[in-house]
N, C-alpha and C. Protein backbone atom coordinates (compact mmCIF):
# COMPACT_ATOMS: atom_id res chain seq x y z
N UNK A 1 0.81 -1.19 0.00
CA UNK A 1 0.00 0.00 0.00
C UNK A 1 0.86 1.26 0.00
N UNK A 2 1.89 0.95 0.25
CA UNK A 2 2.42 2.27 0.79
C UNK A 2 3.62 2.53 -0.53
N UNK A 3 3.72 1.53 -1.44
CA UNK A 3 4.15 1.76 -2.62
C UNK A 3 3.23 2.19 -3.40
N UNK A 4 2.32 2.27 -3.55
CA UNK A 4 0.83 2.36 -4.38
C UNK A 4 0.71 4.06 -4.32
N UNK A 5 0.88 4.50 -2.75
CA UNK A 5 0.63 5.56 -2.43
C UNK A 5 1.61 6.67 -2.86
N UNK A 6 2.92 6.08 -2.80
CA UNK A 6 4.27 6.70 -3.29
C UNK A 6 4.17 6.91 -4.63
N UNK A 7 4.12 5.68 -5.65
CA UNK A 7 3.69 5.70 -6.81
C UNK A 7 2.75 6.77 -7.25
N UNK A 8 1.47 7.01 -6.78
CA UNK A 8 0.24 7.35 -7.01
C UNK A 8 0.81 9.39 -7.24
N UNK A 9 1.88 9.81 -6.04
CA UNK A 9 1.87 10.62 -5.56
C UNK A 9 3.36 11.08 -6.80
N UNK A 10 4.02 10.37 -7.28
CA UNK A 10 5.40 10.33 -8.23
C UNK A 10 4.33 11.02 -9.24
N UNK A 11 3.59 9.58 -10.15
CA UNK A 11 2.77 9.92 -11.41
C UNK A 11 2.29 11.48 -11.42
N UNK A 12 1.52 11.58 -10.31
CA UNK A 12 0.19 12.82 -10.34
C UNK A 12 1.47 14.30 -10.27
N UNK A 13 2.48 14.15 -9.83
CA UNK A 13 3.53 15.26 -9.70
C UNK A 13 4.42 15.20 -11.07
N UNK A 14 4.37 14.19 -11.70
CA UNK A 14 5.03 14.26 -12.98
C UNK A 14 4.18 14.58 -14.03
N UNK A 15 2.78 14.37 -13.94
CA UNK A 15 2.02 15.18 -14.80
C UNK A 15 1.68 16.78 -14.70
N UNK A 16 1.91 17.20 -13.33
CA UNK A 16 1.75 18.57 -13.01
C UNK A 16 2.55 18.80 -13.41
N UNK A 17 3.84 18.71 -13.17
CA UNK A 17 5.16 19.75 -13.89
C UNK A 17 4.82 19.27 -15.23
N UNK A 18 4.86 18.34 -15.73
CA UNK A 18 4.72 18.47 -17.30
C UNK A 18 3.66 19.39 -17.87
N UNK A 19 2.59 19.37 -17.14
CA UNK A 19 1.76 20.57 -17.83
C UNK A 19 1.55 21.87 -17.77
N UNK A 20 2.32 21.99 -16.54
CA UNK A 20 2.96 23.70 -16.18
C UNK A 20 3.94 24.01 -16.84
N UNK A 21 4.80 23.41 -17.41
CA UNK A 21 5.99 23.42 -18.42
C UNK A 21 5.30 23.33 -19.86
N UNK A 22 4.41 23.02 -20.38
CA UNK A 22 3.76 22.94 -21.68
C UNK A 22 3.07 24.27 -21.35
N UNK A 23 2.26 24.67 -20.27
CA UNK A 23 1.40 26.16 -20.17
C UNK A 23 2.64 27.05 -20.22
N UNK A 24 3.36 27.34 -19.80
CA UNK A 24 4.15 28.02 -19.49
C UNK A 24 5.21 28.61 -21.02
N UNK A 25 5.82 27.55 -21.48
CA UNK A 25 6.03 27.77 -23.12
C UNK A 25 5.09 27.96 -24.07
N UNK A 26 3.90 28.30 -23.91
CA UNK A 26 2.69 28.34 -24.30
C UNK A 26 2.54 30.17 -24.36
N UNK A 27 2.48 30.37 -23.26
CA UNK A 27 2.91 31.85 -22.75
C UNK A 27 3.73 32.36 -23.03
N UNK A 28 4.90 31.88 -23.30
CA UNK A 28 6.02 32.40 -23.73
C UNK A 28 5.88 32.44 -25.32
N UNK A 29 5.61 31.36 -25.66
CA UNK A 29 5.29 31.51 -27.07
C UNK A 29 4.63 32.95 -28.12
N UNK A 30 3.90 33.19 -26.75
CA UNK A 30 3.63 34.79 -27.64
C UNK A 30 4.33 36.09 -27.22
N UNK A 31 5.18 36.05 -26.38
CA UNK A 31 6.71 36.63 -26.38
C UNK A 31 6.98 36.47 -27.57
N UNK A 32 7.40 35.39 -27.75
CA UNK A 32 8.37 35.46 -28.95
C UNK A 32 7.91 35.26 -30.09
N UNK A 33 6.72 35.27 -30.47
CA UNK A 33 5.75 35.86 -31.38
C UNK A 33 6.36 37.37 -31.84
N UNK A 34 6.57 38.60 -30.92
CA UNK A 34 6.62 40.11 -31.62
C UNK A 34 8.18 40.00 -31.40
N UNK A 35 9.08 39.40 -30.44
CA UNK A 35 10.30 39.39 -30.39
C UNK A 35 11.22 38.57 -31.50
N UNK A 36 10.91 37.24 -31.97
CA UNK A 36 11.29 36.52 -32.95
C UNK A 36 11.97 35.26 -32.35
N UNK A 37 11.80 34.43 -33.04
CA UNK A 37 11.75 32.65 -32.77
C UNK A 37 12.72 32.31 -33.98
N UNK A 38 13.26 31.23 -33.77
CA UNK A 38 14.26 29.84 -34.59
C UNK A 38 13.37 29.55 -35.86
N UNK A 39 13.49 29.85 -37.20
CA UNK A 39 13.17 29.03 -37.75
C UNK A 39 12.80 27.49 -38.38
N UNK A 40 14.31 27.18 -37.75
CA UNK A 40 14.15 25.64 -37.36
C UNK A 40 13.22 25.01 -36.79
N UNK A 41 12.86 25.41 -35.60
CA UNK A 41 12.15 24.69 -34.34
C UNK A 41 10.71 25.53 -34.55
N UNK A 42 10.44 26.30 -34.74
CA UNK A 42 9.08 26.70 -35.07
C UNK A 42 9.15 28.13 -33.67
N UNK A 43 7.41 28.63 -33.84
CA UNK A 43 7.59 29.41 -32.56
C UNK A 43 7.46 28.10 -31.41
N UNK A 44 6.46 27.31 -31.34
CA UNK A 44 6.20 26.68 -30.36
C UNK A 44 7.68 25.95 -29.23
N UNK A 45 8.37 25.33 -30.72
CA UNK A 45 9.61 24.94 -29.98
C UNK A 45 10.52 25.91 -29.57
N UNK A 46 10.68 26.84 -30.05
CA UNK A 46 11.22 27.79 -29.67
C UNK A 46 11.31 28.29 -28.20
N UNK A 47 9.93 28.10 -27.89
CA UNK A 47 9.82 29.09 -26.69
C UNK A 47 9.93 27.53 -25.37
N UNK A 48 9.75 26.42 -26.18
CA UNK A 48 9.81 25.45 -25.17
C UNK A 48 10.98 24.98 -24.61
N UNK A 49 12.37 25.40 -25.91
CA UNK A 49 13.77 25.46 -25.44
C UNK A 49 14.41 26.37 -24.73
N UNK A 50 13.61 27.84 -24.92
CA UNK A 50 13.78 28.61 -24.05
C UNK A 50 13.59 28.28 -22.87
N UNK A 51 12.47 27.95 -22.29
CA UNK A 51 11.72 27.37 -21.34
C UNK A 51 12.76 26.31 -20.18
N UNK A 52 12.82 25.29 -21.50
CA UNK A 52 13.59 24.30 -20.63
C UNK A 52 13.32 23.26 -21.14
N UNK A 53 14.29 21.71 -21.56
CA UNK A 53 14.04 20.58 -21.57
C UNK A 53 13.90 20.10 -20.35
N UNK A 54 14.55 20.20 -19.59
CA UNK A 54 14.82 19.77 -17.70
C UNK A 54 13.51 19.42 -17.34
N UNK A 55 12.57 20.41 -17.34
CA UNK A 55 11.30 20.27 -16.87
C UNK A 55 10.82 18.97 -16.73
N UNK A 56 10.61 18.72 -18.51
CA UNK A 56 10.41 17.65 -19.57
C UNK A 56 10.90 16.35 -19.35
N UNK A 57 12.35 16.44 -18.87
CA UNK A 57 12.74 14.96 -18.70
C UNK A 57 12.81 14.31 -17.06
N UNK A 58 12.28 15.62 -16.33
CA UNK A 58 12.17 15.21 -14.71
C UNK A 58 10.96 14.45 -14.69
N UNK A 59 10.07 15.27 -15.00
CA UNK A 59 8.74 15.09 -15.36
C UNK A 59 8.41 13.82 -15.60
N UNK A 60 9.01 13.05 -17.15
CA UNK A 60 9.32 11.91 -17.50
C UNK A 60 9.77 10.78 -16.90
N UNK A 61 10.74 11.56 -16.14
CA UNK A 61 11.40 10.02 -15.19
C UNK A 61 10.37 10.04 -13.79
N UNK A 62 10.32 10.99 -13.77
CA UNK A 62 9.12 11.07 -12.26
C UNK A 62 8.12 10.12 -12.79
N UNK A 63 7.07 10.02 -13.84
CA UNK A 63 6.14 9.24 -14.37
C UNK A 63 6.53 7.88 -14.60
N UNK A 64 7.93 7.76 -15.05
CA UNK A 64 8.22 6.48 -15.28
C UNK A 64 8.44 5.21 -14.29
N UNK A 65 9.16 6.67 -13.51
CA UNK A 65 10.06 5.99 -12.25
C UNK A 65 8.70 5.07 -11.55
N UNK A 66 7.92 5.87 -11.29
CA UNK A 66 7.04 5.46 -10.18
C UNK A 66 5.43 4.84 -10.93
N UNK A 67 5.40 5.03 -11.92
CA UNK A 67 4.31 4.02 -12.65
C UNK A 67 5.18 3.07 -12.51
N UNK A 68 6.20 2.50 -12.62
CA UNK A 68 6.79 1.11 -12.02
C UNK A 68 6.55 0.67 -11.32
N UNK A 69 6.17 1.52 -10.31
CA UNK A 69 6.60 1.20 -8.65
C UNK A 69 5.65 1.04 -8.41
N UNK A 70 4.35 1.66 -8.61
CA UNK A 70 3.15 1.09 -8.24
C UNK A 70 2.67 0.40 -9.10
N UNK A 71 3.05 -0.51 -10.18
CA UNK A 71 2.45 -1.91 -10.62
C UNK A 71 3.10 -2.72 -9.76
């Protein structure tokens, strides 16, 4: 139970930062809308590298780590 609970509590925190990190470059995105963005990467990516990958891959292992753990 008390892995279930750990687990439960990993997942639900790795989806919050992931979607405060997607809102957040989202917002920024229209910054750099009148300021100017990468052609490469688009505006969207743009503002999400600005932002941060870090977010993205904590986020990730947080979800991974602990959807393990509670199967």
């Amino acid at each position: 139970m008390k892995h279930i609970i750990a687990g439960g509590i990993g997942v639900i925190s790795g989806i919050v930062l992931f979607g405060f990190t997607l809102v957040a470059a989202a917002i920024y995105a229209l910054e750099l809308s009148s300021i100017g963005y990468s052609g490469k990467w688009g505006l969207y990516g743009s503002a999400l590298i600005e932002i941060g990958i870090v977010p993205l891959l904590i986020s990730a292992s947080l979800f991974h780590r602990r959807a393990r753990v509670s199967l």
